[in-house]
PDB file of N, CA and C in Angstrom:
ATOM      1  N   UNK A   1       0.151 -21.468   0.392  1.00  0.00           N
ATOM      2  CA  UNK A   1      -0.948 -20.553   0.631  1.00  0.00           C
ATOM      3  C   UNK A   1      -1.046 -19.568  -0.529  1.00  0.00           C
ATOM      4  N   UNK A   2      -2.269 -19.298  -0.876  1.00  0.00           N
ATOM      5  CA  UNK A   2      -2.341 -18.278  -2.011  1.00  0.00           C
ATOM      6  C   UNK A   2      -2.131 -16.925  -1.077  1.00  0.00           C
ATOM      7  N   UNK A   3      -1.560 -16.161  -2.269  1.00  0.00           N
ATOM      8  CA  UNK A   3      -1.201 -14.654  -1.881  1.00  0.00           C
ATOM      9  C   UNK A   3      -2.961 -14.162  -2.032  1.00  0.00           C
ATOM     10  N   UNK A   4      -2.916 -13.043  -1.050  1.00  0.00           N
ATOM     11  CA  UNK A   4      -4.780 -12.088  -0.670  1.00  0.00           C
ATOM     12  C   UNK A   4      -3.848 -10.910  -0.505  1.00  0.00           C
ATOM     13  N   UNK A   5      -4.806 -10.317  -1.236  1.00  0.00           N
ATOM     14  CA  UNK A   5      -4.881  -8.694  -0.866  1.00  0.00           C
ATOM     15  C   UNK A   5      -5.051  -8.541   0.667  1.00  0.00           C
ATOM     16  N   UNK A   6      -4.055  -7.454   0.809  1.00  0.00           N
ATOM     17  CA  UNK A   6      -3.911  -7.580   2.313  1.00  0.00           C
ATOM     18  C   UNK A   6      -4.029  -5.408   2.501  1.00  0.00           C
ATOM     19  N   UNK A   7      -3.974  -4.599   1.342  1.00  0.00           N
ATOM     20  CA  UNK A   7      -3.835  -3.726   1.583  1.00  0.00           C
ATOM     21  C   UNK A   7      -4.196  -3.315   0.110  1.00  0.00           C
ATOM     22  N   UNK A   8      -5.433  -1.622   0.497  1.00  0.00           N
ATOM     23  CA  UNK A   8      -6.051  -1.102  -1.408  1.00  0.00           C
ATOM     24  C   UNK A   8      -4.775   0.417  -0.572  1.00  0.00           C
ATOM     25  N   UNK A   9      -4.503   1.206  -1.603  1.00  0.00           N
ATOM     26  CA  UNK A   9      -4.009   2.455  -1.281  1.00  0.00           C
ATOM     27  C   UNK A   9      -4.885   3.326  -2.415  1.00  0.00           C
ATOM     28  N   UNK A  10      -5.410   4.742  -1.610  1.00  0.00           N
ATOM     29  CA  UNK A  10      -5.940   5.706  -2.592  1.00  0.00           C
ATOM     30  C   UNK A  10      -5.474   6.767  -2.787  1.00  0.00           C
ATOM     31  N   UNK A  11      -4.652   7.126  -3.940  1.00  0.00           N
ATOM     32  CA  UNK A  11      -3.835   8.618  -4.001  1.00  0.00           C
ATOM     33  C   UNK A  11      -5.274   9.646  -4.294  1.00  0.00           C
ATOM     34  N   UNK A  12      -4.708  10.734  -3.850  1.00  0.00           N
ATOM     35  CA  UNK A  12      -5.527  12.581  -3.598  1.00  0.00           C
ATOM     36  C   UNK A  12      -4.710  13.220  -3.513  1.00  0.00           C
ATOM     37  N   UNK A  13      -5.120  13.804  -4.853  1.00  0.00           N
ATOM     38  CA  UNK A  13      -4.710  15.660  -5.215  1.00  0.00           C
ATOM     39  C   UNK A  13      -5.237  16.103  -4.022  1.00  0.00           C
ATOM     40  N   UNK A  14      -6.266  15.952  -2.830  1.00  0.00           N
ATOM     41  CA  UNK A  14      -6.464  17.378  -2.114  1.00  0.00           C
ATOM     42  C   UNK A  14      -7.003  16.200  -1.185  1.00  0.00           C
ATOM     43  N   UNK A  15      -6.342  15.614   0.061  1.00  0.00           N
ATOM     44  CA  UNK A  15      -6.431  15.136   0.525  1.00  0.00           C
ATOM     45  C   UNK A  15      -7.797  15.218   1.474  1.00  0.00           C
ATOM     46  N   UNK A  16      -8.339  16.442   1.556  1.00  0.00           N
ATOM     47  CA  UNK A  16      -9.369  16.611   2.789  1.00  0.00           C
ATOM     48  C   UNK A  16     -10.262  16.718   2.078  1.00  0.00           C
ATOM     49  N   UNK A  17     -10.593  17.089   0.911  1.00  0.00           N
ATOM     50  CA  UNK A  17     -11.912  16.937   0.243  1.00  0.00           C
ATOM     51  C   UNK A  17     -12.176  15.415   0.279  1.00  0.00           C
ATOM     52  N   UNK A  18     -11.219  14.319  -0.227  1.00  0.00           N
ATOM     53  CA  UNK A  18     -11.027  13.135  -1.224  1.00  0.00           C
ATOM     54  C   UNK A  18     -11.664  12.118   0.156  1.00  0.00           C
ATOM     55  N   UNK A  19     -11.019  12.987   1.402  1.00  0.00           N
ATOM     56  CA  UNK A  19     -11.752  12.247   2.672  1.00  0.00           C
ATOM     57  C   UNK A  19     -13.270  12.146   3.071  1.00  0.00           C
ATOM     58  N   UNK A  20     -13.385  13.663   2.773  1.00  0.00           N
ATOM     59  CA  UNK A  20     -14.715  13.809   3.016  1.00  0.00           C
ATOM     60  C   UNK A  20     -15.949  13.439   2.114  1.00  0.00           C
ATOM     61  N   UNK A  21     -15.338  13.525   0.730  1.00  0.00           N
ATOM     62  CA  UNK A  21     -16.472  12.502  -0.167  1.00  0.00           C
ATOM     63  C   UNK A  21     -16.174  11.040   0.462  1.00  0.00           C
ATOM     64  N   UNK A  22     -15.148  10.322   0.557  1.00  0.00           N
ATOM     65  CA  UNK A  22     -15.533   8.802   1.099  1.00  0.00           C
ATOM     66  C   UNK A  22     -15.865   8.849   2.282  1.00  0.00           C
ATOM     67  N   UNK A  23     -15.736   9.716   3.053  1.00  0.00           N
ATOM     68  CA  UNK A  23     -16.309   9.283   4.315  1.00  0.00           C
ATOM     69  C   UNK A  23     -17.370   9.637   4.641  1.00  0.00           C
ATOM     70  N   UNK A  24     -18.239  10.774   3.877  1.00  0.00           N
ATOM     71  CA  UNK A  24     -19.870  11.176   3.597  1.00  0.00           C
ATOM     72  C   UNK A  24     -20.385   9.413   2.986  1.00  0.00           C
ATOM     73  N   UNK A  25     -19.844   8.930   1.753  1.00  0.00           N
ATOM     74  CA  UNK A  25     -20.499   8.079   1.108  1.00  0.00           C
ATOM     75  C   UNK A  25     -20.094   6.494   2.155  1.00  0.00           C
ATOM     76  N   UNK A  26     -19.145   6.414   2.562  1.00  0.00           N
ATOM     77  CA  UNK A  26     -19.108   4.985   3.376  1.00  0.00           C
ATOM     78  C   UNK A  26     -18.929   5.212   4.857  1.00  0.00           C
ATOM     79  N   UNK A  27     -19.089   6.461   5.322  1.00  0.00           N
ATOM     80  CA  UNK A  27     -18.586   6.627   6.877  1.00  0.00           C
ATOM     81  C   UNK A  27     -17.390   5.862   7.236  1.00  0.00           C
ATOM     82  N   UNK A  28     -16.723   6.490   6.293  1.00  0.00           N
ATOM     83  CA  UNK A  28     -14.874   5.734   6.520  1.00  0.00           C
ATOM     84  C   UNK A  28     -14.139   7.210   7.389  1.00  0.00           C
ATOM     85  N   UNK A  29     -13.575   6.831   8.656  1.00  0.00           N
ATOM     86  CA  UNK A  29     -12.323   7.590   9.258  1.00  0.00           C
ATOM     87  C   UNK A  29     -11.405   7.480   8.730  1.00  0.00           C
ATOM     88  N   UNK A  30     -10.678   8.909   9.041  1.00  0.00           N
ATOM     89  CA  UNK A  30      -9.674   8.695   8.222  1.00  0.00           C
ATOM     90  C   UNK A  30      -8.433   9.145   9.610  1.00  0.00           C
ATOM     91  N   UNK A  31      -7.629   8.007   9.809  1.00  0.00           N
ATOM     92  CA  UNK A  31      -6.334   8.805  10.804  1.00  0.00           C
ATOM     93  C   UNK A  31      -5.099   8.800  10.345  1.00  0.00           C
ATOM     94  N   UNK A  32      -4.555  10.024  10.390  1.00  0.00           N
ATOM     95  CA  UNK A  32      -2.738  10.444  10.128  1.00  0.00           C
ATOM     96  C   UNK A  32      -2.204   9.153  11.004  1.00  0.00           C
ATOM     97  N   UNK A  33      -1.303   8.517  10.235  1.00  0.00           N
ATOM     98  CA  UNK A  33      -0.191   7.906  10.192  1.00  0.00           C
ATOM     99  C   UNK A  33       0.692   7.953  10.273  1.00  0.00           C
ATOM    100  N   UNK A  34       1.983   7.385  11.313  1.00  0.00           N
ATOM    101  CA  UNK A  34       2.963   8.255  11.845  1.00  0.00           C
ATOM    102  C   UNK A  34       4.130   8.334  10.689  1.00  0.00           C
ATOM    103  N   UNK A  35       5.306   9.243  10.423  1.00  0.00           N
ATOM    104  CA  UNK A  35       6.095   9.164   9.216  1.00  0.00           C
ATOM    105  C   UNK A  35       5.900  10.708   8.879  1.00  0.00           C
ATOM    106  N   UNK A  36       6.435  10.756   8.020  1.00  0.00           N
ATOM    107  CA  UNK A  36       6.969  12.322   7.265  1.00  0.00           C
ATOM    108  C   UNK A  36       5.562  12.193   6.579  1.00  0.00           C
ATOM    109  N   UNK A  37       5.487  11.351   5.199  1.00  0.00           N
ATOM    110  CA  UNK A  37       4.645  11.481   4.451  1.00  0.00           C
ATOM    111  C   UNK A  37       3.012  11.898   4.846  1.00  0.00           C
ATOM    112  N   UNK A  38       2.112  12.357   4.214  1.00  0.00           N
ATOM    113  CA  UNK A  38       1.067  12.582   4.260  1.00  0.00           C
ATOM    114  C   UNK A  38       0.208  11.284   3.906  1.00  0.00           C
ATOM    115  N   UNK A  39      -0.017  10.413   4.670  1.00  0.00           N
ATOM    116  CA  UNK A  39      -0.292   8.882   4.883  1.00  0.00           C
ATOM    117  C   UNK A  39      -1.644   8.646   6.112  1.00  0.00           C
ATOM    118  N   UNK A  40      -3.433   8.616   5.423  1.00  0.00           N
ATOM    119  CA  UNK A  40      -3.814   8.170   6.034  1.00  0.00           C
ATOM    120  C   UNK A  40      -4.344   6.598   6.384  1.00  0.00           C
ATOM    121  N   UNK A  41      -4.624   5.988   7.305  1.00  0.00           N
ATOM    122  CA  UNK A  41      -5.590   4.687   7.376  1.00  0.00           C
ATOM    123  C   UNK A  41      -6.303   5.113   7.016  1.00  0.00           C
ATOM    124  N   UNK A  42      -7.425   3.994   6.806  1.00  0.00           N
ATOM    125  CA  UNK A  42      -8.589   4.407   6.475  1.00  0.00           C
ATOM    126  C   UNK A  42      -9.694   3.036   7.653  1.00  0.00           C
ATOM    127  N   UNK A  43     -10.476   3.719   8.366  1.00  0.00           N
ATOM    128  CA  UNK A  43     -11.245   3.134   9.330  1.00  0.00           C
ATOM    129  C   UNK A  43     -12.623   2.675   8.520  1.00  0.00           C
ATOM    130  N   UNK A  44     -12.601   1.718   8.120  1.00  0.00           N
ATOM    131  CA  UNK A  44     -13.687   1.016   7.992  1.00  0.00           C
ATOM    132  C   UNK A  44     -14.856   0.009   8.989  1.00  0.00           C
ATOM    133  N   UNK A  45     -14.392   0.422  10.064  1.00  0.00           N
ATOM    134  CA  UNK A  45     -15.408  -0.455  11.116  1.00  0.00           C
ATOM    135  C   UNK A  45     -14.306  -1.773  11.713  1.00  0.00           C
ATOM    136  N   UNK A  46     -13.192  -2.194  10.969  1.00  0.00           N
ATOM    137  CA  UNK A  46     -12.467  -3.404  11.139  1.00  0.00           C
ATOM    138  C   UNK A  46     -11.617  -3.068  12.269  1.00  0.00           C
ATOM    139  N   UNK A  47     -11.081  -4.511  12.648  1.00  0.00           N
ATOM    140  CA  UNK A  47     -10.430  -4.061  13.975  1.00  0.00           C
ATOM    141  C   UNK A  47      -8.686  -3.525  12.875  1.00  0.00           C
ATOM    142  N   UNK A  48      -8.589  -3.999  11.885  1.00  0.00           N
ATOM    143  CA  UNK A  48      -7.281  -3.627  11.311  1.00  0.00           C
ATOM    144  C   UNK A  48      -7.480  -3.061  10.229  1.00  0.00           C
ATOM    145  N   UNK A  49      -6.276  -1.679   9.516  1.00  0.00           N
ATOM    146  CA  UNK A  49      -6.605  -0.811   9.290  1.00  0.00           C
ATOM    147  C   UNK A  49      -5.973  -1.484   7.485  1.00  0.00           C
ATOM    148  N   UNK A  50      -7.339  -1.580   6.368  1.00  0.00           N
ATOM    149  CA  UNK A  50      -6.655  -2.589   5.496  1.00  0.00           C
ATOM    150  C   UNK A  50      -6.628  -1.545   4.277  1.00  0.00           C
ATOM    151  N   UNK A  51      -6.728  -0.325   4.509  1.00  0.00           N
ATOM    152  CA  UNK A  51      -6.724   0.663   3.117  1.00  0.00           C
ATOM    153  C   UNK A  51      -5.746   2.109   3.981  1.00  0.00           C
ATOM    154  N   UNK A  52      -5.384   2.627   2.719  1.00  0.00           N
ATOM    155  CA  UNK A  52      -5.015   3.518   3.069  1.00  0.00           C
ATOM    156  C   UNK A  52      -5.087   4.861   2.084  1.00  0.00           C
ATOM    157  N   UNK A  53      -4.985   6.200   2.805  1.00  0.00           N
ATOM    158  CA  UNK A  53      -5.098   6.846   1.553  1.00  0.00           C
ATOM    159  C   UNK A  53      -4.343   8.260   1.268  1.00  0.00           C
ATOM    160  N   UNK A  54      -2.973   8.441   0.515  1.00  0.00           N
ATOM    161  CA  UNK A  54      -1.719   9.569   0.319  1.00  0.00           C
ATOM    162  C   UNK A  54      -1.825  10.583  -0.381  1.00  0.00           C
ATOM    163  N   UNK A  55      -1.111  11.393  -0.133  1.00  0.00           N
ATOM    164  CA  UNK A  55      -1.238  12.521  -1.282  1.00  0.00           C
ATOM    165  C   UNK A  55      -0.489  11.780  -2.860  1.00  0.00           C
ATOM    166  N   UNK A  56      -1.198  12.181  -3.687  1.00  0.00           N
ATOM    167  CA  UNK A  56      -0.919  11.843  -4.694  1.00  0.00           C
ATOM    168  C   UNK A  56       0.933  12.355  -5.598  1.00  0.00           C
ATOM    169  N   UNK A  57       1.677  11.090  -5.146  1.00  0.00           N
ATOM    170  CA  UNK A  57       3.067  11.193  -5.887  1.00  0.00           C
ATOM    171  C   UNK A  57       3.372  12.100  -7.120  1.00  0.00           C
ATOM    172  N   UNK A  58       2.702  11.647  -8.353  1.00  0.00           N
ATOM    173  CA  UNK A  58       2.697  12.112  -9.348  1.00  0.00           C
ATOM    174  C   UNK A  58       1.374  11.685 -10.292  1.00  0.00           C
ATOM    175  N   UNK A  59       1.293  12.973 -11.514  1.00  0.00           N
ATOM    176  CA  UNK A  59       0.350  12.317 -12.258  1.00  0.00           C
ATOM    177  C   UNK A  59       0.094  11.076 -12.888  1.00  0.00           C
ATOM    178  N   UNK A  60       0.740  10.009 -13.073  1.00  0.00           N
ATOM    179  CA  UNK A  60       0.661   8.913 -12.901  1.00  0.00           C
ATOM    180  C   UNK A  60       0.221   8.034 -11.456  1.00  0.00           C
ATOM    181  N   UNK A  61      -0.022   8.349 -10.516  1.00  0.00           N
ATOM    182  CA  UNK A  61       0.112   7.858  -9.415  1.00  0.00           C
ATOM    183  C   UNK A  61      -1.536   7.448  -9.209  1.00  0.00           C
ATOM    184  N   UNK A  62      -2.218   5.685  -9.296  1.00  0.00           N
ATOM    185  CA  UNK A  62      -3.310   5.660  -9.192  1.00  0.00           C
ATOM    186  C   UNK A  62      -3.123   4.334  -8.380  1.00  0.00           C
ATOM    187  N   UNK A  63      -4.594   4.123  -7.737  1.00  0.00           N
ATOM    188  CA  UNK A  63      -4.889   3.340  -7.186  1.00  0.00           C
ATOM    189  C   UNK A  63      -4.147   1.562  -7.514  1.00  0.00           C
ATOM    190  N   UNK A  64      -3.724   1.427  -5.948  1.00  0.00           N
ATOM    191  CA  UNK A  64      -3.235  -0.056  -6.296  1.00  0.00           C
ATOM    192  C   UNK A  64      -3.629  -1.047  -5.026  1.00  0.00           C
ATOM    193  N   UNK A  65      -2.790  -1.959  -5.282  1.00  0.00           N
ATOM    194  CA  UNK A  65      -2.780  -2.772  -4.370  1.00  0.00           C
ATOM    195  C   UNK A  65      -1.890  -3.513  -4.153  1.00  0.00           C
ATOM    196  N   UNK A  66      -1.789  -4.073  -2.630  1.00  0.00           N
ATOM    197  CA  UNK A  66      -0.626  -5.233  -1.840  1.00  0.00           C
ATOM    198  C   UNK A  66      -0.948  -6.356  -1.469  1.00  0.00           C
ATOM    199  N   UNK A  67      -0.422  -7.285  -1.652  1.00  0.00           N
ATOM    200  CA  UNK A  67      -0.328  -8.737  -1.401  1.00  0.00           C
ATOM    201  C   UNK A  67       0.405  -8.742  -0.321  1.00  0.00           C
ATOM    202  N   UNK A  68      -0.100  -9.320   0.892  1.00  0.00           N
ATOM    203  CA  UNK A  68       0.489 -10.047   2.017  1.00  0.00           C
ATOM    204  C   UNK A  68       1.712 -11.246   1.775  1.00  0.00           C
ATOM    205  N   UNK A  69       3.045 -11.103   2.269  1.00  0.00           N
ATOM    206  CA  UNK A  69       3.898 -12.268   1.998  1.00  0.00           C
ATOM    207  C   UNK A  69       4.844 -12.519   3.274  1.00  0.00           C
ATOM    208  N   UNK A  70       5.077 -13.602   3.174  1.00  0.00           N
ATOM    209  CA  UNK A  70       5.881 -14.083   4.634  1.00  0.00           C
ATOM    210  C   UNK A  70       6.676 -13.628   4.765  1.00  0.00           C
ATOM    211  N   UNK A  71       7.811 -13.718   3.341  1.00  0.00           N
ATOM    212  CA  UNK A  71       8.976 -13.353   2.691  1.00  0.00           C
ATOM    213  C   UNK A  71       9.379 -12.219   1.607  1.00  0.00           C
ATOM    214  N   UNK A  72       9.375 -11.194   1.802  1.00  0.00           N
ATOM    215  CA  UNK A  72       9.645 -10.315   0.724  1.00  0.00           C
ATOM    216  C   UNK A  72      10.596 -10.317  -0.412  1.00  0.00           C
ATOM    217  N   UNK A  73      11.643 -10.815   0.433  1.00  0.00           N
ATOM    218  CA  UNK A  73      12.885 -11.390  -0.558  1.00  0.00           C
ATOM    219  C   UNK A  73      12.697 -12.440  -1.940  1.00  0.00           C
ATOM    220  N   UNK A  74      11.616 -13.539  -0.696  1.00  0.00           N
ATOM    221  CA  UNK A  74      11.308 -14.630  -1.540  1.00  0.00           C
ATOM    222  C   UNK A  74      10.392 -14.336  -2.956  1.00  0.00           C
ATOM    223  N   UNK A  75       9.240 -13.472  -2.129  1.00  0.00           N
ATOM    224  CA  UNK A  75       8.312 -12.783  -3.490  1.00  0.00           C
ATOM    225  C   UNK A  75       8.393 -11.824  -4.342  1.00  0.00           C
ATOM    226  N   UNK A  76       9.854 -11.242  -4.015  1.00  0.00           N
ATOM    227  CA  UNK A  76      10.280 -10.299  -5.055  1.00  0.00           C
ATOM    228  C   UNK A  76      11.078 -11.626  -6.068  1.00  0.00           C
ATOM    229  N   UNK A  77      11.836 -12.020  -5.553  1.00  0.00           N
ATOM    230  CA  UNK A  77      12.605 -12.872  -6.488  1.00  0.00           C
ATOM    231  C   UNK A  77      11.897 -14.168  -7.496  1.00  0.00           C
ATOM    232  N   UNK A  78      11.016 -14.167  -6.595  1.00  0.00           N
ATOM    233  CA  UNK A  78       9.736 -15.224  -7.598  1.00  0.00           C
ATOM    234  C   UNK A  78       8.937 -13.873  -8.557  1.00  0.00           C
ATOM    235  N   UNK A  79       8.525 -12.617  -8.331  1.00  0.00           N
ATOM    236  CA  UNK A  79       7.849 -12.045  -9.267  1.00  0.00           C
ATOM    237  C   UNK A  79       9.087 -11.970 -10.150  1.00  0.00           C
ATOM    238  N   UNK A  80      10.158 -11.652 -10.223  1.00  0.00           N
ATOM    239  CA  UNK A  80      11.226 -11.365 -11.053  1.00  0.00           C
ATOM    240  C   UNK A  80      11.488 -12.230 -12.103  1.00  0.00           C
ATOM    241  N   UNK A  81      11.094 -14.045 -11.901  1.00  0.00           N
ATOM    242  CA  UNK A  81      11.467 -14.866 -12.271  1.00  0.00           C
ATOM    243  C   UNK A  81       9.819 -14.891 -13.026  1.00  0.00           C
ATOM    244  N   UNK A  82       9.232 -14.526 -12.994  1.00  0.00           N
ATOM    245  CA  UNK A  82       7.815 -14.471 -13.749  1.00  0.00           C
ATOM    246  C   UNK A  82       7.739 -13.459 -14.444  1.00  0.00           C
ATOM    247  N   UNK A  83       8.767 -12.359 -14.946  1.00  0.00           N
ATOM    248  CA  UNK A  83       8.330 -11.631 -15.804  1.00  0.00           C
ATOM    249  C   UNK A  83       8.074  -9.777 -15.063  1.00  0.00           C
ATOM    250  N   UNK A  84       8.272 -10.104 -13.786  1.00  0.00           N
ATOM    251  CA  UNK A  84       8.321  -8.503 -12.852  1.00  0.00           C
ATOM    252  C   UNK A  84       8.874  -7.651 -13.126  1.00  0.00           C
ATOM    253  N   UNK A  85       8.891  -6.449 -13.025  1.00  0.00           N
ATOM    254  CA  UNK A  85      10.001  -5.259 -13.198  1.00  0.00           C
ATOM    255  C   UNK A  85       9.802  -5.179 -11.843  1.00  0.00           C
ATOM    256  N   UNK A  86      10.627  -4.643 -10.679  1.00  0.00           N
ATOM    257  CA  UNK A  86      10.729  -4.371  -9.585  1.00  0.00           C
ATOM    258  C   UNK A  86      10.933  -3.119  -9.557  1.00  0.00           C
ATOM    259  N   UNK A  87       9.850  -1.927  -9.247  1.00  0.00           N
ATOM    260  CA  UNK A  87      10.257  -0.693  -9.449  1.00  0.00           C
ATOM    261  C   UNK A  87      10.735   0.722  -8.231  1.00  0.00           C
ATOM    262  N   UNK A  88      10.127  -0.226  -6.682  1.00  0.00           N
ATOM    263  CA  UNK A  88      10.217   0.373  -5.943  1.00  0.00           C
ATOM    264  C   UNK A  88      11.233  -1.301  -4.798  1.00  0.00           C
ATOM    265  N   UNK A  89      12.488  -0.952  -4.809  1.00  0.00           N
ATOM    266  CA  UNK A  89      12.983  -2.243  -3.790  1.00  0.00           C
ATOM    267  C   UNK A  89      12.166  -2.083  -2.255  1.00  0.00           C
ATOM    268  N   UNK A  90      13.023  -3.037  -1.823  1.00  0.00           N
ATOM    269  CA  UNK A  90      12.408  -3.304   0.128  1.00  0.00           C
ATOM    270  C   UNK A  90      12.356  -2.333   0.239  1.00  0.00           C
ATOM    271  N   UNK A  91      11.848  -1.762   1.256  1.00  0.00           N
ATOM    272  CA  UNK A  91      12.062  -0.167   1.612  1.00  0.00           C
ATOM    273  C   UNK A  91      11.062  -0.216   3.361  1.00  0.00           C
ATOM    274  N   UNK A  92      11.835   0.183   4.150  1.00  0.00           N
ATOM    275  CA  UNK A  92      11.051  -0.549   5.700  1.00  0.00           C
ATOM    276  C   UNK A  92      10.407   0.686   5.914  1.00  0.00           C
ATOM    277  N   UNK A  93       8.800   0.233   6.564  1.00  0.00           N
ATOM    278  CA  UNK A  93       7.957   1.452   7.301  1.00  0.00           C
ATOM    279  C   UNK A  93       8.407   0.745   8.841  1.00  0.00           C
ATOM    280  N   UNK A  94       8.735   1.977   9.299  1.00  0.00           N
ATOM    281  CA  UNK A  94       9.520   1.774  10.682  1.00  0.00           C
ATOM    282  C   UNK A  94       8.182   0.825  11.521  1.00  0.00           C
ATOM    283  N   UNK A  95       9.146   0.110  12.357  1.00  0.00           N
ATOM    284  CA  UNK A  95       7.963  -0.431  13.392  1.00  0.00           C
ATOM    285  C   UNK A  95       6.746  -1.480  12.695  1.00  0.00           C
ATOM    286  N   UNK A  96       6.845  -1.015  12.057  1.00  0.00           N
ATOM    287  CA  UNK A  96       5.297  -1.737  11.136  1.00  0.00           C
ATOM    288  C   UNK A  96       5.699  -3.451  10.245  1.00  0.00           C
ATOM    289  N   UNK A  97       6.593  -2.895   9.393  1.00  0.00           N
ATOM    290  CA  UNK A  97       7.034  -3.981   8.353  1.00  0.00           C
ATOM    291  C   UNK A  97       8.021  -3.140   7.374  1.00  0.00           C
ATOM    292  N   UNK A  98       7.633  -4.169   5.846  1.00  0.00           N
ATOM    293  CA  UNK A  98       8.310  -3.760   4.198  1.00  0.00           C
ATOM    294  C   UNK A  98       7.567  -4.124   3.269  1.00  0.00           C
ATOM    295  N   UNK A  99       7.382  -3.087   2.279  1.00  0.00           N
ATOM    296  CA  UNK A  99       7.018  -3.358   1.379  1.00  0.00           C
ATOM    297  C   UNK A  99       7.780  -3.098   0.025  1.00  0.00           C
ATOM    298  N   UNK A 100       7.149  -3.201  -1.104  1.00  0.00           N
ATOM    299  CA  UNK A 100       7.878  -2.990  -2.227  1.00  0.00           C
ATOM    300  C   UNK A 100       6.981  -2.994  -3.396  1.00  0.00           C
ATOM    301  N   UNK A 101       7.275  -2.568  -4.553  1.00  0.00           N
ATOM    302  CA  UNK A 101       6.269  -2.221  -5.945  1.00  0.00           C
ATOM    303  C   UNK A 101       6.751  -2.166  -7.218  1.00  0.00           C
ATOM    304  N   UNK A 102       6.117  -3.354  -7.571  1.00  0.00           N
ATOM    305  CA  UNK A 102       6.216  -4.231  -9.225  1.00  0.00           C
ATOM    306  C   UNK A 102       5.565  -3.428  -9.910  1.00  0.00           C
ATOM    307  N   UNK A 103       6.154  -3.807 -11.267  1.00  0.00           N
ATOM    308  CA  UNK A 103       5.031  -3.808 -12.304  1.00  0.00           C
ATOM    309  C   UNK A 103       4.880  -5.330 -12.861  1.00  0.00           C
ATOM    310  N   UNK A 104       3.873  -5.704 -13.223  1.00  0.00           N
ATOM    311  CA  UNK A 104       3.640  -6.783 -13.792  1.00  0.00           C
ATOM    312  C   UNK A 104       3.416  -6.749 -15.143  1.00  0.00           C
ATOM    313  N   UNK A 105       3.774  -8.573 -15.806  1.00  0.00           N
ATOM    314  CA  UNK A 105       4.508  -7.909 -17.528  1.00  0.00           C
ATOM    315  C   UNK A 105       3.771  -7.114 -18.168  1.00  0.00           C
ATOM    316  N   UNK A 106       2.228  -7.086 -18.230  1.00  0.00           N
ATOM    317  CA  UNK A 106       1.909  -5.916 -18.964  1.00  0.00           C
ATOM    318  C   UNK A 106       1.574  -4.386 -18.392  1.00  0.00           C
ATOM    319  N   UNK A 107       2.437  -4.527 -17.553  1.00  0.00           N
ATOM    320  CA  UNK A 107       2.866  -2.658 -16.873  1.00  0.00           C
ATOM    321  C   UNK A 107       2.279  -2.303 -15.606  1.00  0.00           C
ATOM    322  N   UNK A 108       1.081  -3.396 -15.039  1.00  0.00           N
ATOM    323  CA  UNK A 108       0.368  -2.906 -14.050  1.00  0.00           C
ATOM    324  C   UNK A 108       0.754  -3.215 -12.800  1.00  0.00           C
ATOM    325  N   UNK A 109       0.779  -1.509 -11.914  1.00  0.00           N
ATOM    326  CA  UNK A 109       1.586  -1.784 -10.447  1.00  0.00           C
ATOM    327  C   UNK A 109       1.006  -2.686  -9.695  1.00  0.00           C
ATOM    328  N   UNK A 110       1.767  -3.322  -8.716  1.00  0.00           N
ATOM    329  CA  UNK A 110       1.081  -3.983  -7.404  1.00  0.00           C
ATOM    330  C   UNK A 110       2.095  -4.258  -6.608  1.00  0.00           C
ATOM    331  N   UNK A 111       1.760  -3.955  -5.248  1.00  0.00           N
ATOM    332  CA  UNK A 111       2.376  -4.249  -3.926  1.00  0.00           C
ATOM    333  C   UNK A 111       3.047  -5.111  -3.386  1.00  0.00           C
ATOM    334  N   UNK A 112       3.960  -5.148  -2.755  1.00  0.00           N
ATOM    335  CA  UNK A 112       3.729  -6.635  -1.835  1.00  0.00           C
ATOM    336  C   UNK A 112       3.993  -5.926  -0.490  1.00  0.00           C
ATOM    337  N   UNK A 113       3.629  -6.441   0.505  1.00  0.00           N
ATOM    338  CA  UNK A 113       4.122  -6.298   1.983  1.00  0.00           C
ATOM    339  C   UNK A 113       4.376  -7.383   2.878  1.00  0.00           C
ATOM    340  N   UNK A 114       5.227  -6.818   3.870  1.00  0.00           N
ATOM    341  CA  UNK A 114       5.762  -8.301   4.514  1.00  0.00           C
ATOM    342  C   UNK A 114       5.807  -7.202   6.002  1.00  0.00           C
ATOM    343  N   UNK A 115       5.228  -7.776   7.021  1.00  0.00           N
ATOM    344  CA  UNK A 115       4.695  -7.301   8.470  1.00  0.00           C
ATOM    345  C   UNK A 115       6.061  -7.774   8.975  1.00  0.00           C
ATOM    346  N   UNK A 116       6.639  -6.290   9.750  1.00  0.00           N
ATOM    347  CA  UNK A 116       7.267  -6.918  10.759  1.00  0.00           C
ATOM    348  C   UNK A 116       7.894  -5.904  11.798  1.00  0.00           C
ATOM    349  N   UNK A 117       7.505  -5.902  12.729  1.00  0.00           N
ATOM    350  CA  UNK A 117       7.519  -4.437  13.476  1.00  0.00           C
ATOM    351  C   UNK A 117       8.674  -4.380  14.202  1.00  0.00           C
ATOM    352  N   UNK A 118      10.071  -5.020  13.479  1.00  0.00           N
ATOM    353  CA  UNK A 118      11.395  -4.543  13.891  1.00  0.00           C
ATOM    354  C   UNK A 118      11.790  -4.144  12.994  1.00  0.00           C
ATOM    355  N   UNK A 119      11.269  -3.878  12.046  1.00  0.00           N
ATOM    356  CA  UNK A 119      11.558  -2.786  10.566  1.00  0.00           C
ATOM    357  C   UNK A 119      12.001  -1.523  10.904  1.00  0.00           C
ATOM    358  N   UNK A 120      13.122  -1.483  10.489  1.00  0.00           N
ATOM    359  CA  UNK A 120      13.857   0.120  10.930  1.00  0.00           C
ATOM    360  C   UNK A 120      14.063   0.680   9.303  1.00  0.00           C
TER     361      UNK A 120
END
């Protein structure tokens, strides 16, 4: 099966403005997400919630994206073998799944996630 984008993330310096311009221009909701971090969904009309949008990490910190995978293990160790830097390991969102964050060989981040809601 080919890997699909399964998840966009949007970092904001000022989280409630950054809402209210996208959600004036696309009537996107926005709901807090459970966790420490400042982590919203983003409601696009779908029954599942496929964007999301954080306070911004650092000045470097821009828009990316996640690939859906069965195996996280498996698709970290295959990006690795293609040239990956692995910059963020497994790392579990409780209840939900894991994800993790490459760079690819010429520097650009991207996601992977792997669903699995016995993720502690």
């Amino acid at each position: 099966m080919k890997g699909q984008i399964c998840h966009v993330e949007i970092p904001a310096d000022d989280l409630g403005s950054l809402q209210k311009f996208y959600g004036g221009l696309f009537d996107w909701d926005f709901e807090k997400m459970p966790g420490d971090i400042e982590y919203y969904g983003i409601n696009q009309g779908d029954e599942k919630v496929m964007a999301g949008m954080i306070a911004r990490q650092d000045p470097g910190h821009t828009p990316m994206f996640y690939v859906c995978v069965e195996s996280l293990d498996a698709a970290l160790a295959k990006a690795r073998d293609q040239g990956a830097t692995v910059i963020v390991p497994k790392t579990a969102v409780k209840g939900m799944g894991w994800y993790a964050v490459a760079l690819d060989p010429q520097k650009n981040l991207f996601g992977f996630w792997e669903s699995d809601e016995k993720a502690a």
